[in-house]
C-alpha atoms as a PDB file:
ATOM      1  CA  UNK A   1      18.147   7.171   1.805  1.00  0.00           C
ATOM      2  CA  UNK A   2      21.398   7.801   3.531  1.00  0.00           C
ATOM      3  CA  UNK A   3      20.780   8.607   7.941  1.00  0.00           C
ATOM      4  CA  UNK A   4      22.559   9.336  10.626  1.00  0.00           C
ATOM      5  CA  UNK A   5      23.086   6.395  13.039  1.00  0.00           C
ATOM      6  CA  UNK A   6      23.952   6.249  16.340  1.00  0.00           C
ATOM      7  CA  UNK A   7      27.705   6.779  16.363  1.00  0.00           C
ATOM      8  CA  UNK A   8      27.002  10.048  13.892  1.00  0.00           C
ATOM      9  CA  UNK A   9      28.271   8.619  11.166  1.00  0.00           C
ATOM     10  CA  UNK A  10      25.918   8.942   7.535  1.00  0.00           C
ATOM     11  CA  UNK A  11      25.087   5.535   6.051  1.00  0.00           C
ATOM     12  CA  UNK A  12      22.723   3.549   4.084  1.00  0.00           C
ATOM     13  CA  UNK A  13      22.702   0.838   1.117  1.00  0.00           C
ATOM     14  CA  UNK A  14      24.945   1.225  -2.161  1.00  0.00           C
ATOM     15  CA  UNK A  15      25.436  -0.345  -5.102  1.00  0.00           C
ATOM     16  CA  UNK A  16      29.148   0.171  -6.209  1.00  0.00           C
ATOM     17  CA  UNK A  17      31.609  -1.010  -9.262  1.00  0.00           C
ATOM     18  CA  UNK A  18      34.143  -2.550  -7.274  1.00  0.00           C
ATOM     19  CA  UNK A  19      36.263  -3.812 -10.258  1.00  0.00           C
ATOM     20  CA  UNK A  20      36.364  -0.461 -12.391  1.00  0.00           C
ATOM     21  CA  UNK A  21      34.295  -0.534 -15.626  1.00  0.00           C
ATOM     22  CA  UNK A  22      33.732  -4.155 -14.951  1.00  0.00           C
ATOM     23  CA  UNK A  23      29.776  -2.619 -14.961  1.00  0.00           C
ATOM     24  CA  UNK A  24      29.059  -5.207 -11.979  1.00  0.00           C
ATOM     25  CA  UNK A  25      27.651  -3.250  -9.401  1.00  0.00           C
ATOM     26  CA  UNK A  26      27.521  -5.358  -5.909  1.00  0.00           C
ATOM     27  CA  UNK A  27      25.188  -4.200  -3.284  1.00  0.00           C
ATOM     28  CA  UNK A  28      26.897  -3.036  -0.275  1.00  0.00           C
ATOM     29  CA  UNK A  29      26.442  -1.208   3.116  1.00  0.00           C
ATOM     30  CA  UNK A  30      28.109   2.436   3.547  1.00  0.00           C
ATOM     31  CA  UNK A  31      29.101   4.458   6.167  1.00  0.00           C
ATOM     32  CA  UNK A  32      30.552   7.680   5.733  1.00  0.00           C
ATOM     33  CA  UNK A  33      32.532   8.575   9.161  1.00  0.00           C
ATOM     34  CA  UNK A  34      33.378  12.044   8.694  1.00  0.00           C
ATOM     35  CA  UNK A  35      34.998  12.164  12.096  1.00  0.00           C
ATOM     36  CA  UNK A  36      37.853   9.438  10.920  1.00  0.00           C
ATOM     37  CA  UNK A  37      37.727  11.052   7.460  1.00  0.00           C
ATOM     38  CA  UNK A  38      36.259   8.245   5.631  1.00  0.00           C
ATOM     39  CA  UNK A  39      34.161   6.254   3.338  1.00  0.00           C
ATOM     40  CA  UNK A  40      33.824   2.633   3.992  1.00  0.00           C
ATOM     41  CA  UNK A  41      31.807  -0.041   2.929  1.00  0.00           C
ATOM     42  CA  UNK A  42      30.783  -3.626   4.072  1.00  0.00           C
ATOM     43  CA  UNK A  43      28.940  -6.416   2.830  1.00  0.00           C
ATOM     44  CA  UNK A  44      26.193  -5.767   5.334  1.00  0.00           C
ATOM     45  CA  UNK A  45      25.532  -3.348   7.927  1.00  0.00           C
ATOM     46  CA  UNK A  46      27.925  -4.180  10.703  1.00  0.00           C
ATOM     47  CA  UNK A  47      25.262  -4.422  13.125  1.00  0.00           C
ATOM     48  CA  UNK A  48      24.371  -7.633  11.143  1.00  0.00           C
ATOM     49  CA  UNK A  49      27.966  -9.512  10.663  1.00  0.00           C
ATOM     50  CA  UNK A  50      30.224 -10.969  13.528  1.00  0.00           C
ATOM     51  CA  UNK A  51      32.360  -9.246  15.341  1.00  0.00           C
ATOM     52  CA  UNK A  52      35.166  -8.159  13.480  1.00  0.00           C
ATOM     53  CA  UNK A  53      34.253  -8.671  10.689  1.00  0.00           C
ATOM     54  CA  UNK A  54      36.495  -7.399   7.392  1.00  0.00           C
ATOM     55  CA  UNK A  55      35.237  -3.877   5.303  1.00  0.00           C
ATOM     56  CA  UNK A  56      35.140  -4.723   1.743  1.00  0.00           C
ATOM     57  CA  UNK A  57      36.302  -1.304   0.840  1.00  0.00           C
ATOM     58  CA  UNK A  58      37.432   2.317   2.340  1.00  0.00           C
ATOM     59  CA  UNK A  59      38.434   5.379   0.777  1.00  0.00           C
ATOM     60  CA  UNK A  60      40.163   8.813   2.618  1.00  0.00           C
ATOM     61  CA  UNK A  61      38.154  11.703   2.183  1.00  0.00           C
ATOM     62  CA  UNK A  62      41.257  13.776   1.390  1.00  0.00           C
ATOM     63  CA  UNK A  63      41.494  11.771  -1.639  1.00  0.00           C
ATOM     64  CA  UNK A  64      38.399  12.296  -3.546  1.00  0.00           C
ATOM     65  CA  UNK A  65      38.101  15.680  -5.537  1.00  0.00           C
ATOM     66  CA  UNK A  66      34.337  15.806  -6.600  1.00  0.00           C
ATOM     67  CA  UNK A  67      31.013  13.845  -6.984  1.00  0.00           C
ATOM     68  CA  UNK A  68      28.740  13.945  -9.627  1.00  0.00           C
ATOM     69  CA  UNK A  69      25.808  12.271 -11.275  1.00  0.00           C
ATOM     70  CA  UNK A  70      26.944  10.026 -13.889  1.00  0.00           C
ATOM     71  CA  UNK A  71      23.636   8.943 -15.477  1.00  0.00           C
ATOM     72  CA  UNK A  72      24.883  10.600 -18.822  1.00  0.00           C
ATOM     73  CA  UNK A  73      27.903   8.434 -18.422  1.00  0.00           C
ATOM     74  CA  UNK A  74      26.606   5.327 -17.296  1.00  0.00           C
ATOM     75  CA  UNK A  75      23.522   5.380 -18.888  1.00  0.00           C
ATOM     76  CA  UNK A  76      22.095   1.694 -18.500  1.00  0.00           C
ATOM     77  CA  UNK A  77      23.193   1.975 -14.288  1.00  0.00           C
ATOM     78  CA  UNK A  78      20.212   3.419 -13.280  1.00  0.00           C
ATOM     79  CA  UNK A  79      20.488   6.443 -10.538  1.00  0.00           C
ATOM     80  CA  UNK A  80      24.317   6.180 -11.408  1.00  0.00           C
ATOM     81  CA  UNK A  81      26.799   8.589  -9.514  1.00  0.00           C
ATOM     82  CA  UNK A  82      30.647   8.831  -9.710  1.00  0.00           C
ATOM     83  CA  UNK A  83      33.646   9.305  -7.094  1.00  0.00           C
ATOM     84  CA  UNK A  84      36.637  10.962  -8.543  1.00  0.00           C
ATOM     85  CA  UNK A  85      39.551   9.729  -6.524  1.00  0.00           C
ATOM     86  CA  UNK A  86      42.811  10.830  -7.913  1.00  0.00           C
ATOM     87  CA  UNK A  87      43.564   8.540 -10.965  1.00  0.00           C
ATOM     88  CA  UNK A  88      40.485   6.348  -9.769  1.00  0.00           C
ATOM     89  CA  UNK A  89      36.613   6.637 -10.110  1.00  0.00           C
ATOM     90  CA  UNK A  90      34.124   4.919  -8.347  1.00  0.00           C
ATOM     91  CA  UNK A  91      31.171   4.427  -9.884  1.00  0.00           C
ATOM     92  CA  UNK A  92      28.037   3.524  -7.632  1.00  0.00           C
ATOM     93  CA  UNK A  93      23.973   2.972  -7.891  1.00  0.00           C
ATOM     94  CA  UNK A  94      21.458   4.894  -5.489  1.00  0.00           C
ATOM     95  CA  UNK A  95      18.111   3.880  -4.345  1.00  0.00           C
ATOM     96  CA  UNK A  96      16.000   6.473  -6.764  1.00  0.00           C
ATOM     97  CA  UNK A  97      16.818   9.778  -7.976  1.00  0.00           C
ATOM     98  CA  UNK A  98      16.630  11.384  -4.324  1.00  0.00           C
ATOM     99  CA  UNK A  99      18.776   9.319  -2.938  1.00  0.00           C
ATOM    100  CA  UNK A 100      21.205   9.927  -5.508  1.00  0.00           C
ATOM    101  CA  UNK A 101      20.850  13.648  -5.183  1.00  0.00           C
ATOM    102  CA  UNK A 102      21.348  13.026  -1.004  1.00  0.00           C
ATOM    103  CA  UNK A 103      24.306  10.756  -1.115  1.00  0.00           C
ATOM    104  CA  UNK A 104      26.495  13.516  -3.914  1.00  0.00           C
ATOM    105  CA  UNK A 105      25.284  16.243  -1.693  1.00  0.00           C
ATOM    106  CA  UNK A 106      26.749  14.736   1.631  1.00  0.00           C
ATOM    107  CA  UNK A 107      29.701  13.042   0.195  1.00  0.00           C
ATOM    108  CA  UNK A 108      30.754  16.267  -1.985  1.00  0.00           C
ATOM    109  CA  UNK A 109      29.971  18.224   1.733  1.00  0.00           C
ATOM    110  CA  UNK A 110      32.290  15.965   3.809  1.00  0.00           C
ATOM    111  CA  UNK A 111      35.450  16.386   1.404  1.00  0.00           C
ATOM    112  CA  UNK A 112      34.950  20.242   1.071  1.00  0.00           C
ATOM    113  CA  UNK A 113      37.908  21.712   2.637  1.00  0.00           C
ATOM    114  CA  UNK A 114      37.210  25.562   3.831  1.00  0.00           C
ATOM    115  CA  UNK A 115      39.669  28.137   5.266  1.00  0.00           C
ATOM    116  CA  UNK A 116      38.220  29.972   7.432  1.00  0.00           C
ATOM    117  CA  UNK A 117      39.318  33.854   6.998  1.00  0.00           C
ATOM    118  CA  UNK A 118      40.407  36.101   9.913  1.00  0.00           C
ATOM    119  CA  UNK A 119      37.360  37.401  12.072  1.00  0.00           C
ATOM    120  CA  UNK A 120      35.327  35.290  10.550  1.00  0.00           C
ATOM    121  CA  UNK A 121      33.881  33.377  13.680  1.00  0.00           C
ATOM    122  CA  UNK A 122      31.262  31.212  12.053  1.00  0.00           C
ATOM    123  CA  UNK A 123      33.631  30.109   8.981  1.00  0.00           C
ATOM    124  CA  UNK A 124      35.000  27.324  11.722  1.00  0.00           C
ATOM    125  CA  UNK A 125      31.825  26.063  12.468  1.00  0.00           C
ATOM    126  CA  UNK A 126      31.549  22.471  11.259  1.00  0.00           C
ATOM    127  CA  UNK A 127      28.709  20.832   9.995  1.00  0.00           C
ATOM    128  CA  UNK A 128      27.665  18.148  11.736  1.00  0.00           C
ATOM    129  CA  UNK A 129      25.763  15.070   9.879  1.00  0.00           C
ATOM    130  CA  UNK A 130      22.398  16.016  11.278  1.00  0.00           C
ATOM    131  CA  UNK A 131      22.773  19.452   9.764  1.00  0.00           C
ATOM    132  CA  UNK A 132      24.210  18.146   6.148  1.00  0.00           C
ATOM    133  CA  UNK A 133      21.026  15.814   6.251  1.00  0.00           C
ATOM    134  CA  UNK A 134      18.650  18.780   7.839  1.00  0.00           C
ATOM    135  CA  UNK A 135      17.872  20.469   4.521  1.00  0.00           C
ATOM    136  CA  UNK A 136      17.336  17.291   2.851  1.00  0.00           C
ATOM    137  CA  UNK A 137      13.182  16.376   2.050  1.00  0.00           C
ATOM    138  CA  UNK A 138      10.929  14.848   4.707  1.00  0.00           C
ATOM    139  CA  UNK A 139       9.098  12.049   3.404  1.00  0.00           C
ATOM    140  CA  UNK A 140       5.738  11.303   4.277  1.00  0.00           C
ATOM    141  CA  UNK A 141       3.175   8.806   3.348  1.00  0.00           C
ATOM    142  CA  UNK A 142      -0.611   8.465   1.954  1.00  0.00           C
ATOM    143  CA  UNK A 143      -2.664   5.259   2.052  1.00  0.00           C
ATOM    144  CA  UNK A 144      -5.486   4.667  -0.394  1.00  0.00           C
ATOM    145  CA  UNK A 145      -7.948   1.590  -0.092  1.00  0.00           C
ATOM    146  CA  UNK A 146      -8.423   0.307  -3.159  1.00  0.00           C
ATOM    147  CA  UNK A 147      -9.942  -3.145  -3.968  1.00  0.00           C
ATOM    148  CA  UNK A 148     -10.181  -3.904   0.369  1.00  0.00           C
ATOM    149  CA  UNK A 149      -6.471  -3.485   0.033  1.00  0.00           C
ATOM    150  CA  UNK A 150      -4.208  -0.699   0.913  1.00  0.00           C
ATOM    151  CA  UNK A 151      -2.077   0.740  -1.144  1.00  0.00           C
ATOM    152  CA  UNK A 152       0.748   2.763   0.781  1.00  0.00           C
ATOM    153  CA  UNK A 153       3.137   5.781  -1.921  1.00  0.00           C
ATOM    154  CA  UNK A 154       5.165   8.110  -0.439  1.00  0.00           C
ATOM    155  CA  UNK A 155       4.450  12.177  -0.914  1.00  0.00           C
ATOM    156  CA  UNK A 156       6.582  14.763  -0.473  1.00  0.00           C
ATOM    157  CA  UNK A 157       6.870  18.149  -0.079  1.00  0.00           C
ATOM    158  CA  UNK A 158       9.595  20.628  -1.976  1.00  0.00           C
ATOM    159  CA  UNK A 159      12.168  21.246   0.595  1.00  0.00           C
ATOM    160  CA  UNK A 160      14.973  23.944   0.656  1.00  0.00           C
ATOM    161  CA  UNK A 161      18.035  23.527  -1.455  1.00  0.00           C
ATOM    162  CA  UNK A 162      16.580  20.621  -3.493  1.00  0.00           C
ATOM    163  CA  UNK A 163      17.024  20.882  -7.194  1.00  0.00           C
ATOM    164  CA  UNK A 164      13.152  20.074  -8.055  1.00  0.00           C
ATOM    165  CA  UNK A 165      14.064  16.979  -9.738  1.00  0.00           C
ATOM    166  CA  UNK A 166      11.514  13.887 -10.005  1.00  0.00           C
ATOM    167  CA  UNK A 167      11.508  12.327  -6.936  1.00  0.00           C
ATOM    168  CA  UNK A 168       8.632   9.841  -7.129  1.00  0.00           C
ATOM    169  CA  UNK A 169      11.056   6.725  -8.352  1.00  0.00           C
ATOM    170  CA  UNK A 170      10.441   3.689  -5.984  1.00  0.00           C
ATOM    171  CA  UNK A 171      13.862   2.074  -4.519  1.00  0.00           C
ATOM    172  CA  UNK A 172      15.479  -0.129  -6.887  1.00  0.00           C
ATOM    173  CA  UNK A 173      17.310  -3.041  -4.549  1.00  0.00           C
ATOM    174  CA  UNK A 174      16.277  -4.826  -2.101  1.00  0.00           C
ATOM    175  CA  UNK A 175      14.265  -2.824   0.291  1.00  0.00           C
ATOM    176  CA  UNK A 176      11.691  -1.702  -1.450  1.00  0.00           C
ATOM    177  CA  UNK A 177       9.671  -3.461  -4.385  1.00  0.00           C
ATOM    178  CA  UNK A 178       6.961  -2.498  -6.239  1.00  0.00           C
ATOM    179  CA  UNK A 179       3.723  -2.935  -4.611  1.00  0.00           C
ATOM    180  CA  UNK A 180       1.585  -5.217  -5.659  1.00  0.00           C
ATOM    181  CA  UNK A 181       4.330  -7.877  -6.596  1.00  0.00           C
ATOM    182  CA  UNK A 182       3.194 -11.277  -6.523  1.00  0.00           C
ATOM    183  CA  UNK A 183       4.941 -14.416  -5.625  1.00  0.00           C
ATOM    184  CA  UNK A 184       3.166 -16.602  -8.232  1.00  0.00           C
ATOM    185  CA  UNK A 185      -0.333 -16.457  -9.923  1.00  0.00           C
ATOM    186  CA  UNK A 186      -1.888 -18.143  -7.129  1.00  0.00           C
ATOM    187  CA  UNK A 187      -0.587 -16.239  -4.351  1.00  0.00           C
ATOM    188  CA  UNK A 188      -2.600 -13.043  -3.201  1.00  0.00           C
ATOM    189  CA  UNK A 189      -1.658  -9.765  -4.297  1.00  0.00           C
ATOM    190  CA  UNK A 190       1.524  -8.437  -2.478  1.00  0.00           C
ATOM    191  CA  UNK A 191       1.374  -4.718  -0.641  1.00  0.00           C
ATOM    192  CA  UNK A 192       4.636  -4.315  -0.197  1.00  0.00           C
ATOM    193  CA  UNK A 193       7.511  -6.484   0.292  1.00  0.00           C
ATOM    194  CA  UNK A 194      12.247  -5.903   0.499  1.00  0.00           C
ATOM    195  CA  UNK A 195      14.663  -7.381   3.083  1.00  0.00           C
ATOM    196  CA  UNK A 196      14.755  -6.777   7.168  1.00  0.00           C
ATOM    197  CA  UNK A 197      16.221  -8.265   9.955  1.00  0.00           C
ATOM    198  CA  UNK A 198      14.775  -9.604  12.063  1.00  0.00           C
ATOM    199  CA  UNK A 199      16.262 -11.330  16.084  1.00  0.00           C
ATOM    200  CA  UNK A 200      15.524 -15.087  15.793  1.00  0.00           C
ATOM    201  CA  UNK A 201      12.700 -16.256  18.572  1.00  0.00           C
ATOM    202  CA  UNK A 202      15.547 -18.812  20.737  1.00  0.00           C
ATOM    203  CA  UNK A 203      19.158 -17.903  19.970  1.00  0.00           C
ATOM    204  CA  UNK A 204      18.325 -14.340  19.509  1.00  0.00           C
ATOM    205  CA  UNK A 205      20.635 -14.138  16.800  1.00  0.00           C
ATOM    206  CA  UNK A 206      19.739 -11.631  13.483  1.00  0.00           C
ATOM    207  CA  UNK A 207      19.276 -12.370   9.952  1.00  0.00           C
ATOM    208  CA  UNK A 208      18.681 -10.745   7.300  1.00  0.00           C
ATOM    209  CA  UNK A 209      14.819 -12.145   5.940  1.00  0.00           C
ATOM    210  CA  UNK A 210      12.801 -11.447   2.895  1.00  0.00           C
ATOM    211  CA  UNK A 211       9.322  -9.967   4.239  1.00  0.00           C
ATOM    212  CA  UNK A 212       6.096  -9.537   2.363  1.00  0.00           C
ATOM    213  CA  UNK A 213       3.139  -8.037   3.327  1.00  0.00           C
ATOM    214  CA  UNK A 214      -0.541  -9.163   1.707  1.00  0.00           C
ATOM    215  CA  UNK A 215      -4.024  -8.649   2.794  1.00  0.00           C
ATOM    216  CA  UNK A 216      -3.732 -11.377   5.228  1.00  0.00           C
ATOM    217  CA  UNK A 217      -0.486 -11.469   6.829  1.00  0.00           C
ATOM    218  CA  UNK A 218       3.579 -10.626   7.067  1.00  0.00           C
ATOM    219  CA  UNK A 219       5.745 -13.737   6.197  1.00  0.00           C
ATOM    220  CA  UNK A 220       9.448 -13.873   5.817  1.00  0.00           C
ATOM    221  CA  UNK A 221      11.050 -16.325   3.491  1.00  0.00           C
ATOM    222  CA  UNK A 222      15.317 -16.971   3.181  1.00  0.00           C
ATOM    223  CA  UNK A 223      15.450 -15.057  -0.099  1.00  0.00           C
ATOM    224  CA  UNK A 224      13.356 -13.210  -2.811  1.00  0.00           C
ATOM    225  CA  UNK A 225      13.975 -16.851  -4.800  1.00  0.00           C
ATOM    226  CA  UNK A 226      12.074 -19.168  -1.876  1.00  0.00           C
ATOM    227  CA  UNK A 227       8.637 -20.062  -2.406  1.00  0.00           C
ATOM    228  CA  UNK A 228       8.175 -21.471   1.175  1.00  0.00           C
ATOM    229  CA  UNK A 229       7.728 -18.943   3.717  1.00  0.00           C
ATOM    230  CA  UNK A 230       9.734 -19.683   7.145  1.00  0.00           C
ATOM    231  CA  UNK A 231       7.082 -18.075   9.273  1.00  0.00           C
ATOM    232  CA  UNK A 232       3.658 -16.212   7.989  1.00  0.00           C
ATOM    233  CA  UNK A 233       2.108 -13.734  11.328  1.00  0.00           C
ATOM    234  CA  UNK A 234      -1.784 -13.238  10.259  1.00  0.00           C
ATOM    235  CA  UNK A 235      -2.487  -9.567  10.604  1.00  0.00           C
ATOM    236  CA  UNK A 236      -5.657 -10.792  13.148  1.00  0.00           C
ATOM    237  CA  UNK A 237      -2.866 -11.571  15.593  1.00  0.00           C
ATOM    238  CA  UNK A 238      -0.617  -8.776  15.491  1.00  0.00           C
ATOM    239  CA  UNK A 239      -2.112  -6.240  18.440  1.00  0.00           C
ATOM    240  CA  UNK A 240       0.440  -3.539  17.613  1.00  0.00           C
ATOM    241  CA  UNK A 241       2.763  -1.583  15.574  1.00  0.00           C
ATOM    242  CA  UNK A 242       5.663   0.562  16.637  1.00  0.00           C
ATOM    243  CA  UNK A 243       8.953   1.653  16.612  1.00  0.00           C
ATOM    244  CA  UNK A 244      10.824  -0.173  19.138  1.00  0.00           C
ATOM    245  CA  UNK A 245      11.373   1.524  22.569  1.00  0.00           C
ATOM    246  CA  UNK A 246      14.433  -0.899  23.028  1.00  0.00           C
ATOM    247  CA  UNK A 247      16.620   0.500  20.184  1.00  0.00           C
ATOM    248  CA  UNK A 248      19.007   1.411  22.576  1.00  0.00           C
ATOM    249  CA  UNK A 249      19.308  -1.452  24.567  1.00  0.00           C
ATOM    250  CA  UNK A 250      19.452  -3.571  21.151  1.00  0.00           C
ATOM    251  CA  UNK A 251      21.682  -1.455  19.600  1.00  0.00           C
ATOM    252  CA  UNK A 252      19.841  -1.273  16.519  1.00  0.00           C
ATOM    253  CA  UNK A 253      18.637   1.564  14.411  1.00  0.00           C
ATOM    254  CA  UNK A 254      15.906   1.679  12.762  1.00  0.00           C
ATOM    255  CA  UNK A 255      13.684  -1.513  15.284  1.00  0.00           C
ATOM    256  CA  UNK A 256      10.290  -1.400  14.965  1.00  0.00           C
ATOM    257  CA  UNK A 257       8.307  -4.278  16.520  1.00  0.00           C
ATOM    258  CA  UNK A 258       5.079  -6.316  15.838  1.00  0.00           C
ATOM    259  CA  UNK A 259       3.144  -7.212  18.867  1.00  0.00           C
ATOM    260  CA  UNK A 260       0.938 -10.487  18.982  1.00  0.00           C
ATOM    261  CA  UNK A 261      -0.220 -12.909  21.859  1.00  0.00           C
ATOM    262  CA  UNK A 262       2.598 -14.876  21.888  1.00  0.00           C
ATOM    263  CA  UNK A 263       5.687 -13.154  20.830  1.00  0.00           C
ATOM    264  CA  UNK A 264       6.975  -9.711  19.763  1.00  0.00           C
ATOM    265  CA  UNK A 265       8.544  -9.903  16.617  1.00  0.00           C
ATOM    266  CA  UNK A 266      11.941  -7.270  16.234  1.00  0.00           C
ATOM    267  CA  UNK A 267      13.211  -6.195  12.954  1.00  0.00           C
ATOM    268  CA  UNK A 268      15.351  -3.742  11.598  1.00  0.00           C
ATOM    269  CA  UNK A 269      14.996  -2.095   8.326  1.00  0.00           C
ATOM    270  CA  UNK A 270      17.769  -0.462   6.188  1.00  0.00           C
ATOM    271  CA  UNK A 271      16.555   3.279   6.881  1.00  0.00           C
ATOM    272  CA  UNK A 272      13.924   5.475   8.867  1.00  0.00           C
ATOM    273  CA  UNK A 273      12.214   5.585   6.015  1.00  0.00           C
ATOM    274  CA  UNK A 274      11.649   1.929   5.040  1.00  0.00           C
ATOM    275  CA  UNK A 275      10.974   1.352   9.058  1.00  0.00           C
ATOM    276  CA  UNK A 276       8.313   3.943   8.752  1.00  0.00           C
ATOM    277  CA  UNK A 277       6.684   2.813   5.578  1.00  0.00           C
ATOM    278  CA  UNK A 278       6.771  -0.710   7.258  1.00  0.00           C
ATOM    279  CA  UNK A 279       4.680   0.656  10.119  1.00  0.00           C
ATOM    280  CA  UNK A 280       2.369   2.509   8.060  1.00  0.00           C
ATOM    281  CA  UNK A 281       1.903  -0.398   5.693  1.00  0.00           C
ATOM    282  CA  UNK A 282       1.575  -3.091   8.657  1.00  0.00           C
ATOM    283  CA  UNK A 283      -1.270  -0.729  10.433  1.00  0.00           C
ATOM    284  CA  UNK A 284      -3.021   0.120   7.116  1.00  0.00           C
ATOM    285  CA  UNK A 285      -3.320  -3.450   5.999  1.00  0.00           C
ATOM    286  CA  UNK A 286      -4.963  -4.297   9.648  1.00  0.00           C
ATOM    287  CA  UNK A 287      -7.357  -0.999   9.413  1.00  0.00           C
ATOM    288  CA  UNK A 288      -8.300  -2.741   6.077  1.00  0.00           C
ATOM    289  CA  UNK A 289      -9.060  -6.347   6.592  1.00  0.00           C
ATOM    290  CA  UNK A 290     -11.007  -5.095  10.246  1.00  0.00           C
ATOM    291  CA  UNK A 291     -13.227  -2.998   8.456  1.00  0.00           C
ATOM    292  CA  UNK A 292     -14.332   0.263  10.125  1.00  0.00           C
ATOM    293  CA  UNK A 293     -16.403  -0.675  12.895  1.00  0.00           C
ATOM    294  CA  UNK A 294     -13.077  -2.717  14.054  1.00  0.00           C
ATOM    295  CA  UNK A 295     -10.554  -0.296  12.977  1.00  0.00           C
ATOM    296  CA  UNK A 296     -10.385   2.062  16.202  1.00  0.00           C
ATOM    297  CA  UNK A 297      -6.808   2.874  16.210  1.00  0.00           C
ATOM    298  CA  UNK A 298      -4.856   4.224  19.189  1.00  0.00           C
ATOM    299  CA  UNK A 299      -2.730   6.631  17.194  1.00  0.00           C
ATOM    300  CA  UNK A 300       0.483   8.136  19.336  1.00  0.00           C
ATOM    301  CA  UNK A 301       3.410   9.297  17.172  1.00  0.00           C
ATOM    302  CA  UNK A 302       4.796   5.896  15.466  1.00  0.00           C
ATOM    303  CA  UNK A 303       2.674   3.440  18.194  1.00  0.00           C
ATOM    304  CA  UNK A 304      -0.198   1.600  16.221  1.00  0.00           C
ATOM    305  CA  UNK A 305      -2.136  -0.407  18.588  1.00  0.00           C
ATOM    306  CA  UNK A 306      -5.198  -2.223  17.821  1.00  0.00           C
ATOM    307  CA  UNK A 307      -8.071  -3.733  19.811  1.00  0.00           C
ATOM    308  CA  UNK A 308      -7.801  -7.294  20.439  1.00  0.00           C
END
């Protein structure tokens, strides 16, 4: 779902038809900076690439006339949505059907031009992107034990402005999968799994890791395609579960961080939502494979912490 970083600006994951009705959609990272009056999109979130590093796209807000949902049109993209730019439309992919909804609602927002009328005081006020994003649905999760294993689906309430449409899709792309993948008939059944980043233990550089979580442990691999994990963290180890109090200092949005004996493991997620359902999946798995009579949790806001 698109959020509102730390320099104000609305972003989040894409997929978008770069070469028009080439229907290849490429996955890309996009910020919409209302304050320089555009749209742009990289190949990762810049947080993630070197300094410097080139956009793979931008387009002026001025230019684009109206967004719309373009499932009708573009009926095997799923969650497909169009850009009308002069002679040009842009054709791009959401997450599920609520992020679809989000994304035309903010973009069409940003690139309505209003004149305000005489005496009218409030007709200047701007919105700003933590207003365009206020009326949008909070999501919330449930966790179910089923089988010794827990099983972690978002639920959400109806919010204001929303147009009541089916929300309950799971995120298509590389963030969220399915629960219950598996990497291979012999491998244990998979809670949930999707890409992070994660800050390497020596050079403390980031990259971008495929994570899985089972009833056992978090590993990370390279890619979705390895079958070798780089580094599996039992969940006996990990002591807690949080969002990261160093955010700042990192400059990262969206940090949470795992806590074990020996190390503290940092990684980002693509949204508040995916950190959050990585922290409630984490801390549900542990509650799980303790049992109850070693499942006291210290509970304060997004801090997990478990007894040792």
């Amino acid at each position: 779902m698109p959020y509102v970083d730390r320099q104000n600006r609305i972003c989040g994951f894409l997929d978008i038809e770069e070469n028009e009705s080439s229907g290849r959609f490429l996955r890309r990272y996009f910020i919409l900076d209302t304050q320089q009056g555009s749209l742009l999109w990289y190949m990762d979130n810049p947080q993630n690439l070197p300094a410097g590093a080139d956009i793979m796209g931008s387009l002026k807000l001025t230019y684009i006339s109206m967004v719309s949902d373009a499932t009708k049109l573009r009926p095997k993209a799923e969650f497909c949505f169009v850009i009308n730019a002069g002679m040009r439309k842009f054709y791009l992919q959401a997450n599920d059907q609520q992020d679809l909804v989000e994304w035309i609602s903010v973009l069409n927002k940003a690139t309505k031009i209003t004149v305000p009328k005489l005496g009218d005081s409030n007709a200047a006020h701007a919105e700003t992107p933590q207003e365009v994003l206020g009326a949008m649905k909070q999501v919330s999760y449930k966790t179910e034990i089923i089988g010794g294993v827990p099983i972690i689906t978002a639920t959400q309430e109806q919010g204001e402005g929303q147009n009541g449409a089916d929300r309950g899709g799971l995120k298509r792309g590389q963030n969220q999968l399915p629960y219950f993948l598996s990497r291979g008939t012999q491998d244990q059944a998979v809670v949930k799994a999707g890409y992070c980043v994660k800050q390497g233990a020596l050079m403390k550089n980031w990259k971008r890791r495929y994570f899985t979580l089972d009833e056992n442990a978090v590993s990370y691999y390279k890619s979705d395609q390895e079958r070798e994990a780089l580094k599996v963290i039992p969940l006996k180890e990990i002591h807690k579960v949080q969002e990261c109090k160093q955010s700042d200092l990192m400059m990262r949005d969206n940090l949470f961080e795992m806590v074990t004996g020996t190390r503290t493991f940092y990684v980002q997620s693509d949204s508040p939502e995916d950190m959050h359902s990585w922290i409630k999946a984490i801390s549900g798995a542990i509650v799980a494979q303790r049992g109850p009579g070693r499942s006291r949790v210290r509970c304060d806001s997004d801090v997990l912490t478990f007894p040792k």
